[in-house]
Protein backbone atom coordinates (compact mmCIF):
# COMPACT_ATOMS: atom_id res chain seq x y z
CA UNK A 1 0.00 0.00 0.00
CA UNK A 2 2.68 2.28 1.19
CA UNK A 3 4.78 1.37 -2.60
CA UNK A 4 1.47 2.32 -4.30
CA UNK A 5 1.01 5.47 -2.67
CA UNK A 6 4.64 6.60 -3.25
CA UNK A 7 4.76 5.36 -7.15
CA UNK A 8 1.01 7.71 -7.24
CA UNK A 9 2.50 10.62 -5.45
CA UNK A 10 5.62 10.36 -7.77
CA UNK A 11 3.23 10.50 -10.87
CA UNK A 12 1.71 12.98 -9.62
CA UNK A 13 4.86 15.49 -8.91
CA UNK A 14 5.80 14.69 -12.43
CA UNK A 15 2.53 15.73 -13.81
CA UNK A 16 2.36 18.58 -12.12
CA UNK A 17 6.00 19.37 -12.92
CA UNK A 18 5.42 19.50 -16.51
CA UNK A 19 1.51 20.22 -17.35
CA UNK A 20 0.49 22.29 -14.83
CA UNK A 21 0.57 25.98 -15.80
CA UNK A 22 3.70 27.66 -13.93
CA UNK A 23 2.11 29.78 -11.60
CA UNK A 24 0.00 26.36 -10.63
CA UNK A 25 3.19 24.13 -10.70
CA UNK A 26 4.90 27.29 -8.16
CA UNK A 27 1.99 26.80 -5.42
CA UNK A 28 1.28 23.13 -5.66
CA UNK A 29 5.34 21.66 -6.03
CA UNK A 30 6.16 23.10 -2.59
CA UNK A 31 3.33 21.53 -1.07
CA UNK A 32 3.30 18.36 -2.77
CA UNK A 33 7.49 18.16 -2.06
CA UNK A 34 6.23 18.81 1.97
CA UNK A 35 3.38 15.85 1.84
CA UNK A 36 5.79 13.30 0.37
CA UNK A 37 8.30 14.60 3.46
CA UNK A 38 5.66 14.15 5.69
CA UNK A 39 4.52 11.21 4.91
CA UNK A 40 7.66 9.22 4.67
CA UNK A 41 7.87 9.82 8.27
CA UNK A 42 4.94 8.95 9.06
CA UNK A 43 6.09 5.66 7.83
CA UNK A 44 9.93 5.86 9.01
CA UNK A 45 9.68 8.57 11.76
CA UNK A 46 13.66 7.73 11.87
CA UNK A 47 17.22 8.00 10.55
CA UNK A 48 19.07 5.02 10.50
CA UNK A 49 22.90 5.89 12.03
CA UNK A 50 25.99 3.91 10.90
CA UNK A 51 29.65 3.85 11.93
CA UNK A 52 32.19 3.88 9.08
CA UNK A 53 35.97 2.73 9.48
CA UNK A 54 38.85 2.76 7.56
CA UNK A 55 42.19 4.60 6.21
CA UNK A 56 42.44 7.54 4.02
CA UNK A 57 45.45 9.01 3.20
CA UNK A 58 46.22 10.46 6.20
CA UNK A 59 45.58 7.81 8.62
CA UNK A 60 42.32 6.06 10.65
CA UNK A 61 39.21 7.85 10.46
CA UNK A 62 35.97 6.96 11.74
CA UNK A 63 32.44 8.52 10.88
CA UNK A 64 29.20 8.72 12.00
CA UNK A 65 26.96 8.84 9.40
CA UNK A 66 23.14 9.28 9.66
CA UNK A 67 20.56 9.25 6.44
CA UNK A 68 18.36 7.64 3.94
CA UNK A 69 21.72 6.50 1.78
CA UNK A 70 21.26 9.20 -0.76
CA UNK A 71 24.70 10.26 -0.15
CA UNK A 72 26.66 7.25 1.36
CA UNK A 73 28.04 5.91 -1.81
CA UNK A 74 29.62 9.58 -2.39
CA UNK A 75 30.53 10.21 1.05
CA UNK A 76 32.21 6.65 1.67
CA UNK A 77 34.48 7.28 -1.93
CA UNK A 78 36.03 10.51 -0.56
CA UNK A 79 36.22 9.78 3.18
CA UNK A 80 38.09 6.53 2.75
CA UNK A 81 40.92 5.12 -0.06
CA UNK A 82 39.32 1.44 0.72
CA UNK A 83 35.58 0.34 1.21
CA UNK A 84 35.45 0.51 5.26
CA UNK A 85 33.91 -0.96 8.02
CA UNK A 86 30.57 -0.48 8.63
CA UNK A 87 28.06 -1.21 11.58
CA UNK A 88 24.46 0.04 12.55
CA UNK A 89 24.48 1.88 15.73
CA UNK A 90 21.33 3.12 16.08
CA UNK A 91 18.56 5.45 14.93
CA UNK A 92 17.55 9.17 14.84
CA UNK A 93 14.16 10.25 15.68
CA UNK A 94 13.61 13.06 13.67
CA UNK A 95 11.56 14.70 15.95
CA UNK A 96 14.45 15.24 18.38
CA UNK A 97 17.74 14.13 17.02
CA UNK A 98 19.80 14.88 20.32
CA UNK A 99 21.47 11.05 19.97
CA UNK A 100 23.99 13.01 17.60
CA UNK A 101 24.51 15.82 19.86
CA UNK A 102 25.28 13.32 22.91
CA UNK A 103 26.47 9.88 22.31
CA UNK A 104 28.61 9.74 19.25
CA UNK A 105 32.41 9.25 19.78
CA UNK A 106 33.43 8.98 15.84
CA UNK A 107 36.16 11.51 14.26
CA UNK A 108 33.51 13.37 12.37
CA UNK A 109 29.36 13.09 12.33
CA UNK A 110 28.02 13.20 9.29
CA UNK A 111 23.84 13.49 8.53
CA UNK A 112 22.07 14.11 5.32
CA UNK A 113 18.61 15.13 6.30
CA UNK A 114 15.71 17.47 5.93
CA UNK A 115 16.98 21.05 6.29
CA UNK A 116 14.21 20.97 8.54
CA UNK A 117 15.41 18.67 11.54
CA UNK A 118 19.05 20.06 10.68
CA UNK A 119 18.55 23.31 11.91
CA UNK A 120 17.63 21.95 15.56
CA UNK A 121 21.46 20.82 15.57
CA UNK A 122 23.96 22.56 16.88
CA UNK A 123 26.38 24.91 14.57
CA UNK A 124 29.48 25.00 16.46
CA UNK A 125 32.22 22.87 15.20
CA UNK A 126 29.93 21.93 12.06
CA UNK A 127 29.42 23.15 8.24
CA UNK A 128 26.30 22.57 6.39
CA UNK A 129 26.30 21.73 2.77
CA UNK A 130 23.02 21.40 0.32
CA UNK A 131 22.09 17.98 -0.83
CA UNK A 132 22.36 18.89 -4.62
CA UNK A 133 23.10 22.09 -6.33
CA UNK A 134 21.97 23.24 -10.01
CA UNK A 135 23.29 25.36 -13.01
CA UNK A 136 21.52 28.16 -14.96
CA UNK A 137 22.71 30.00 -17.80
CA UNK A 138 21.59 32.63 -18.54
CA UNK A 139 20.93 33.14 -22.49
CA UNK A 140 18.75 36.20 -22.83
CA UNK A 141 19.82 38.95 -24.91
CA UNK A 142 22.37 39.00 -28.23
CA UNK A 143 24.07 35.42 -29.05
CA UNK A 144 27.51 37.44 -29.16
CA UNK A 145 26.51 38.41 -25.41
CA UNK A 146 25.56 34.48 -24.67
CA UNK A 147 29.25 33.89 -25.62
CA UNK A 148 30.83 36.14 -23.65
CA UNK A 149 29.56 34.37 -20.59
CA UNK A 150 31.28 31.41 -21.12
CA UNK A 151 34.56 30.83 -19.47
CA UNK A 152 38.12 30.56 -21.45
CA UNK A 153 38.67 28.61 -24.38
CA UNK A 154 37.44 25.56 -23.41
CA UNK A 155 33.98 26.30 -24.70
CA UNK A 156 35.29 27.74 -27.63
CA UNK A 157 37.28 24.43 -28.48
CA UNK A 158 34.35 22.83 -28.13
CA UNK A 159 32.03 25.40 -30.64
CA UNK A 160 35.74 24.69 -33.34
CA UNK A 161 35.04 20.70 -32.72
CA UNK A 162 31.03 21.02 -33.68
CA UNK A 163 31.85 22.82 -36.75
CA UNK A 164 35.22 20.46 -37.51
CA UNK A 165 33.38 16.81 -37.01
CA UNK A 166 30.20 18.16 -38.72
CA UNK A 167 27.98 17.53 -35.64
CA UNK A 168 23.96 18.70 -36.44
CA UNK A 169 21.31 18.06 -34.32
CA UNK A 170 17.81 16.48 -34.11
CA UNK A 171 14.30 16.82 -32.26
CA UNK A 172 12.34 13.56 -31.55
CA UNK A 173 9.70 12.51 -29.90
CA UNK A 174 9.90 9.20 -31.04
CA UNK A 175 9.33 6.35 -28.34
CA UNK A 176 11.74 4.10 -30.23
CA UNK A 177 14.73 6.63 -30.69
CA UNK A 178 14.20 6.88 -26.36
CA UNK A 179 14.86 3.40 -26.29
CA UNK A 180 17.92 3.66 -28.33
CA UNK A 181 19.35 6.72 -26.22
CA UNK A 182 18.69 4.84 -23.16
CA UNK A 183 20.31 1.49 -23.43
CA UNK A 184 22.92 2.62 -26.07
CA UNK A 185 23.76 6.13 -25.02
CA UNK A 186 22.60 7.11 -21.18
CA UNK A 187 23.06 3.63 -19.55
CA UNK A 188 26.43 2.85 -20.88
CA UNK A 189 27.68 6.57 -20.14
CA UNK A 190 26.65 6.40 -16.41
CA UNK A 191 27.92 3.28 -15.64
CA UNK A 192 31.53 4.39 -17.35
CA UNK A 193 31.13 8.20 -15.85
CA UNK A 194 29.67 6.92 -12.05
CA UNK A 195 30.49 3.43 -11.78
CA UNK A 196 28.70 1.99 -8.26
CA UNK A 197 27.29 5.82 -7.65
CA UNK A 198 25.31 6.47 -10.73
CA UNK A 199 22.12 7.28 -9.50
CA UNK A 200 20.12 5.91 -12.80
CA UNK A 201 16.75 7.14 -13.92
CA UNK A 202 13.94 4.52 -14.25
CA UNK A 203 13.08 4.00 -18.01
CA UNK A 204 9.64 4.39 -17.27
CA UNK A 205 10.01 8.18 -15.75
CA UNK A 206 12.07 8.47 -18.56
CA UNK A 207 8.89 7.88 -20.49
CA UNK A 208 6.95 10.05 -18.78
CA UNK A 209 9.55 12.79 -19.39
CA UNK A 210 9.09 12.22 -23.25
CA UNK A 211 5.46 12.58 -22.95
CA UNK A 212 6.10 16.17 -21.91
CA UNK A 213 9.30 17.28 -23.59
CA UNK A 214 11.03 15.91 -26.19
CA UNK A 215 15.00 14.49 -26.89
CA UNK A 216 17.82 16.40 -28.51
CA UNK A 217 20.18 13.91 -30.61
CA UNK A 218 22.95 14.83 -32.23
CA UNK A 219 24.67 13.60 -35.29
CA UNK A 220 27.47 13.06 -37.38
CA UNK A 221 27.74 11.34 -40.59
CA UNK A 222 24.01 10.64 -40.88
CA UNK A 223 24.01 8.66 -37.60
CA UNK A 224 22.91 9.42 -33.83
CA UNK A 225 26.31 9.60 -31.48
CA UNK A 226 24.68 11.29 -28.38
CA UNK A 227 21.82 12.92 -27.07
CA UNK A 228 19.93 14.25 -23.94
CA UNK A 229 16.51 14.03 -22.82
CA UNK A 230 14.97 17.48 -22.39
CA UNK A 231 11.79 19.23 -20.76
CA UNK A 232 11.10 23.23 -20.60
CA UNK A 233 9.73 24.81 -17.77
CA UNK A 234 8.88 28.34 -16.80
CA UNK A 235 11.14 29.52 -19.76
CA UNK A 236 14.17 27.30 -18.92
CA UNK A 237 15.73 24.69 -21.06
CA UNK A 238 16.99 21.73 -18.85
CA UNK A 239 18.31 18.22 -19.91
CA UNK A 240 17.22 15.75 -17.36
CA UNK A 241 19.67 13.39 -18.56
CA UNK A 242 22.27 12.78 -21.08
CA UNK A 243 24.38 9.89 -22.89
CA UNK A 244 27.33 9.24 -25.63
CA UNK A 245 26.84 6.28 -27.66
CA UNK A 246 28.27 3.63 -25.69
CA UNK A 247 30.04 5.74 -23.67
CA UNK A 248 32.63 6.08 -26.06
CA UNK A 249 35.51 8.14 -24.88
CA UNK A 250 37.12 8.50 -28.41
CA UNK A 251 33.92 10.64 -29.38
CA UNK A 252 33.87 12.55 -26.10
CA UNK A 253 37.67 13.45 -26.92
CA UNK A 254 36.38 14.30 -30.19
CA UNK A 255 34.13 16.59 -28.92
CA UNK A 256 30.87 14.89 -28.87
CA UNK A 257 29.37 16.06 -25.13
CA UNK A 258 30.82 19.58 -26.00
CA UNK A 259 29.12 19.76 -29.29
CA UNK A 260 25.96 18.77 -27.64
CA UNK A 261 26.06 21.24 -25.24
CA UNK A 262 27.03 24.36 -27.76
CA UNK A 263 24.33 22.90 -30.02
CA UNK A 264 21.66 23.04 -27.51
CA UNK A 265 22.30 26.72 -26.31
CA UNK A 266 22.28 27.92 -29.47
CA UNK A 267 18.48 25.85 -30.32
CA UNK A 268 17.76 27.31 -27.14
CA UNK A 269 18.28 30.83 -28.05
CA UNK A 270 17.17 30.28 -31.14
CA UNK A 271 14.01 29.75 -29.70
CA UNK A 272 13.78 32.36 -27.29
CA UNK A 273 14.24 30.53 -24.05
CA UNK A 274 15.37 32.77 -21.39
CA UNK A 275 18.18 30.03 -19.85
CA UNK A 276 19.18 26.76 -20.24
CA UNK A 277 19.40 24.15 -16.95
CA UNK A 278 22.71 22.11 -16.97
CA UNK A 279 21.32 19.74 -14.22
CA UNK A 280 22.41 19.11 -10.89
CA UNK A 281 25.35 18.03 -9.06
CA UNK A 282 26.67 17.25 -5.10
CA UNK A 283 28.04 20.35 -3.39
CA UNK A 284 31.67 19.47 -3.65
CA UNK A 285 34.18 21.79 -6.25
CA UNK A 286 35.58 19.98 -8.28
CA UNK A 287 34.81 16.82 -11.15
CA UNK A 288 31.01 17.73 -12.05
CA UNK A 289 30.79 21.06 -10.52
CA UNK A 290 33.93 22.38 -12.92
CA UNK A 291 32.75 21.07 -16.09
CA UNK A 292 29.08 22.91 -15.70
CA UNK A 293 30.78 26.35 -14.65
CA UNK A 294 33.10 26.47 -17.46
CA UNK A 295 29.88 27.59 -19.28
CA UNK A 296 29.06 30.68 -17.03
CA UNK A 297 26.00 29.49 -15.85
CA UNK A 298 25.15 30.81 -12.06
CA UNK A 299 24.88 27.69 -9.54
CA UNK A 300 21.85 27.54 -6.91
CA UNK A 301 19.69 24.93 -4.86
CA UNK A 302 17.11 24.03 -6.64
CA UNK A 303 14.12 25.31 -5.90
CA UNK A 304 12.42 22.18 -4.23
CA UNK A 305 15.39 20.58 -2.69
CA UNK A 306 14.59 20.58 1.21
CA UNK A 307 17.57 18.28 2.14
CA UNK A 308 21.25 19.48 3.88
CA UNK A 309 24.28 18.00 4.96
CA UNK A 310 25.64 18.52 8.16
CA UNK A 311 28.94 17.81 9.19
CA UNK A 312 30.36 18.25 12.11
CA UNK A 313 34.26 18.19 13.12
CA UNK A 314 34.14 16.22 16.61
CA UNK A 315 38.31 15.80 16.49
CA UNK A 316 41.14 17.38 14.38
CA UNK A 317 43.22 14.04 13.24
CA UNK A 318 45.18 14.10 10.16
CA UNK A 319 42.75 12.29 8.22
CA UNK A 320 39.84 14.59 9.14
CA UNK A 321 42.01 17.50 7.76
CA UNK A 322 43.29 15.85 5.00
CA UNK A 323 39.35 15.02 3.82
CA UNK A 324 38.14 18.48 4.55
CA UNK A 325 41.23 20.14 2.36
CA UNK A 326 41.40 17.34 -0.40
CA UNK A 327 37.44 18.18 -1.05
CA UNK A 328 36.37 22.18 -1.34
CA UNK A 329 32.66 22.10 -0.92
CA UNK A 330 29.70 24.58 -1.10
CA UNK A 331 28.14 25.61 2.32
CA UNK A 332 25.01 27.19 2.99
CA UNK A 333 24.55 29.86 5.91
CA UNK A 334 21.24 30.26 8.05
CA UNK A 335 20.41 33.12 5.43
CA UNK A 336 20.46 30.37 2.56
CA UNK A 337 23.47 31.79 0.97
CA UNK A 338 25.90 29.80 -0.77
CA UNK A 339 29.75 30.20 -0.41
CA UNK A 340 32.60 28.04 -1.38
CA UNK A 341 34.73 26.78 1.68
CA UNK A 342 38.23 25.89 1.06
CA UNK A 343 39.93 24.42 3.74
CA UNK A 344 43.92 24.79 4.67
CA UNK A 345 46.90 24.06 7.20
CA UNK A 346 47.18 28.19 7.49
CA UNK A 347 44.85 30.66 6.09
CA UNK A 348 47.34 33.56 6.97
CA UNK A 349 50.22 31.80 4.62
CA UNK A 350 48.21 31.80 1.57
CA UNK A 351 49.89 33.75 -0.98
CA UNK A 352 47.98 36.70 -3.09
CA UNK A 353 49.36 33.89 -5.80
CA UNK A 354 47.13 30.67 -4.31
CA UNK A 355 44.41 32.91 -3.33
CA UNK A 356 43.71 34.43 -6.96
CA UNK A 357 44.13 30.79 -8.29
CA UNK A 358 41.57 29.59 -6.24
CA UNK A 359 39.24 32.64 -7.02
CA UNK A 360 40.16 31.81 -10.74
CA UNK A 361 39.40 27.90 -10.30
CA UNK A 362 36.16 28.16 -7.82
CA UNK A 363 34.42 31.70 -8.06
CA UNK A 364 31.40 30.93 -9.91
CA UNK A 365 27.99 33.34 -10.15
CA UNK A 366 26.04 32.51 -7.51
CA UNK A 367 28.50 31.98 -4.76
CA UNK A 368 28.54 34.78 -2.49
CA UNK A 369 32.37 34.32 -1.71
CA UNK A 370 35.25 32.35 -1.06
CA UNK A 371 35.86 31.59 2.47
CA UNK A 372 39.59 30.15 3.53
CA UNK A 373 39.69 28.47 6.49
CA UNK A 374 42.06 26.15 8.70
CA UNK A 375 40.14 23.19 10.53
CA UNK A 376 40.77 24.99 13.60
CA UNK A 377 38.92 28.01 12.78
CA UNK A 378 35.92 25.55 12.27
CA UNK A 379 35.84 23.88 15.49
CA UNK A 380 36.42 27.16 17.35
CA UNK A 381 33.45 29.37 15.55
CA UNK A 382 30.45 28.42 13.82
């Protein structure tokens, strides 16, 4: 009964999502995002907590980590350089999570939950990150403007490589050309891109995405070599996902994501959408988060996410620093501003040099700042 009311609220999101009129789909999304909340704790009015083991390159660390698993897989591939020990020691009520506060002895607590029961924690010694950030571009106004948004040369190698390999592009709404792009082009490039964390879409919502948007397939020499499965809302162009024919890295060295992506901005404009979505990605710096700001699009929580993760620094071993400066993440203040947090040995030795490196490597729109900080300064102020 519970499955069935799940798989019906689910439909129902996605109908909403994408045939409801905007100003319908802005009141009803919020509330329909706080039922499903609601009533999965209704149902599981807990957090399951687990104790992680194991080396990193540093040393032993050991973690607390509480959550629905979301963010485990992630969490467990930077923490550790080996697949650690792992034990259940407990649950969370969310109603009052104090267990967390009191009884755990690990290096660092970790807890991915609603923003909700986060904010009853406490904020010394602790960072918050959101669950998932997003990427807007913004394409409004002259294509030569569009262009000056993007960042380096990187973008225009890839606008050279769609004019040198001939790439075009197609719109379908055929049900048989989503079958192709799913078990030739998006499965395969997951699995090679994610591995054991891809997070794969059901084929059947990725029907239900066609039925409301359409795909964009690209081409060269007459046959399909990538694509992404799109949907427009409130004037925004966003790919939901996206896939290289077999996940062949020969045509993604030959330019074959890149051309996709240059292809679709300029339909986009075209068309006169006002942006164009790049998707989401976790709220760590580098890998996913570089390759969607290299196109100037501004970064933000999307609008219906309601899940954080809190972290909290309980002791300052070598391999809790070495994790918090080997992975520059995105925090999020009680204001729901976002700022990039880069952690060092020193703050006060960092050269005008590093500092405008890291500005050039991590400042992205949408960030309010930069902030450099030494684990120490974290456990001693909020």
């Amino acid at each position: 009964m519970t499955s069935r009311l799940s798989e019906l609220g689910h439909w129902l999101w996605l109908e909403v999502q994408f045939g409801a009129p905007p100003a319908v789909q802005r009141t009803l999304l919020p509330l329909l995002h706080r039922a499903k909340e609601l009533a999965r704790l209704l149902v599981q009015p807990y957090i399951p907590l687990y104790e992680l083991g194991g080396q990193n390159q540093a040393g032993l660390l050991t973690v607390a980590y509480g959550g629905l698993g979301y963010t485990k897989p992630l969490l467990q591939n930077l923490l550790f350089t080996k697949e650690p020990t792992e034990k259940e020691i407990g649950r969370i009520l969310v109603w009052g999570p104090g267990k967390l506060r009191h009884s755990i002895t690990s290096d660092l607590a970790i807890l991915e939950a609603s923003q909700y029961l986060i904010r009853k924690l406490p904020s010394q010694n602790a960072i918050v990150l959101p669950f998932r950030l997003q990427f807007v571009l913004d394409i409004q106004g002259e294509w030569k403007d569009v262009e000056q948004r993007w960042r380096g040369d990187a973008l225009r190698n890839d606008k050279r490589q769609a004019q040198r390999f001939g790439y075009e592009y197609e719109i379908s709404h055929d049900e048989a050309d989503l079958e192709m792009f799913y078990h030739d082009m998006y499965l395969p490039t997951m699995q090679k891109r994610h591995g054991k964390l891809a997070a794969l879409l059901p084929k059947a919502e990725a029907h239900q995405f066609l039925r409301h948007g359409w795909l964009f397939l690209v081409k060269r020499d007459g046959a399909y070599v990538a694509g992404g499965l799109c949907h427009a809302q409130d004037g925004i162009l966003e790919f939901k996902e996206m896939g290289v024919l077999n996940g062949d890295q020969q045509l993604m060295r030959e330019g074959a994501v890149g051309a996709m992506n240059y292809l679709r901005i300029r339909w986009a404009h075209q068309e006169g959408y006002q942006g164009v979505n790049f998707g989401e990605c976790w709220p760590f710096l580098s890998g996913i988060f570089q390759s969607k700001r290299k196109w100037g699009a501004a970064v933000s929580i999307p609008p219906h996410e309601h899940k954080q993760i809190w972290i909290k620094i309980q002791r300052n071993t070598p391999a809790v620093s070495q994790f918090l400066q080997s992975n520059p993440c995105v925090i999020v203040n009680g204001r729901g501003e976002l700022n990039g947090l880069i952690v060092t040995d020193d703050p006060d030795k960092v050269t005008p040099t590093t500092a405008a490196a890291w500005r050039k490597l991590y400042a992205t729109p949408g960030l309010a700042g930069l902030c450099i900080r030494s684990v120490t300064d974290l456990m001693e102020k909020p």
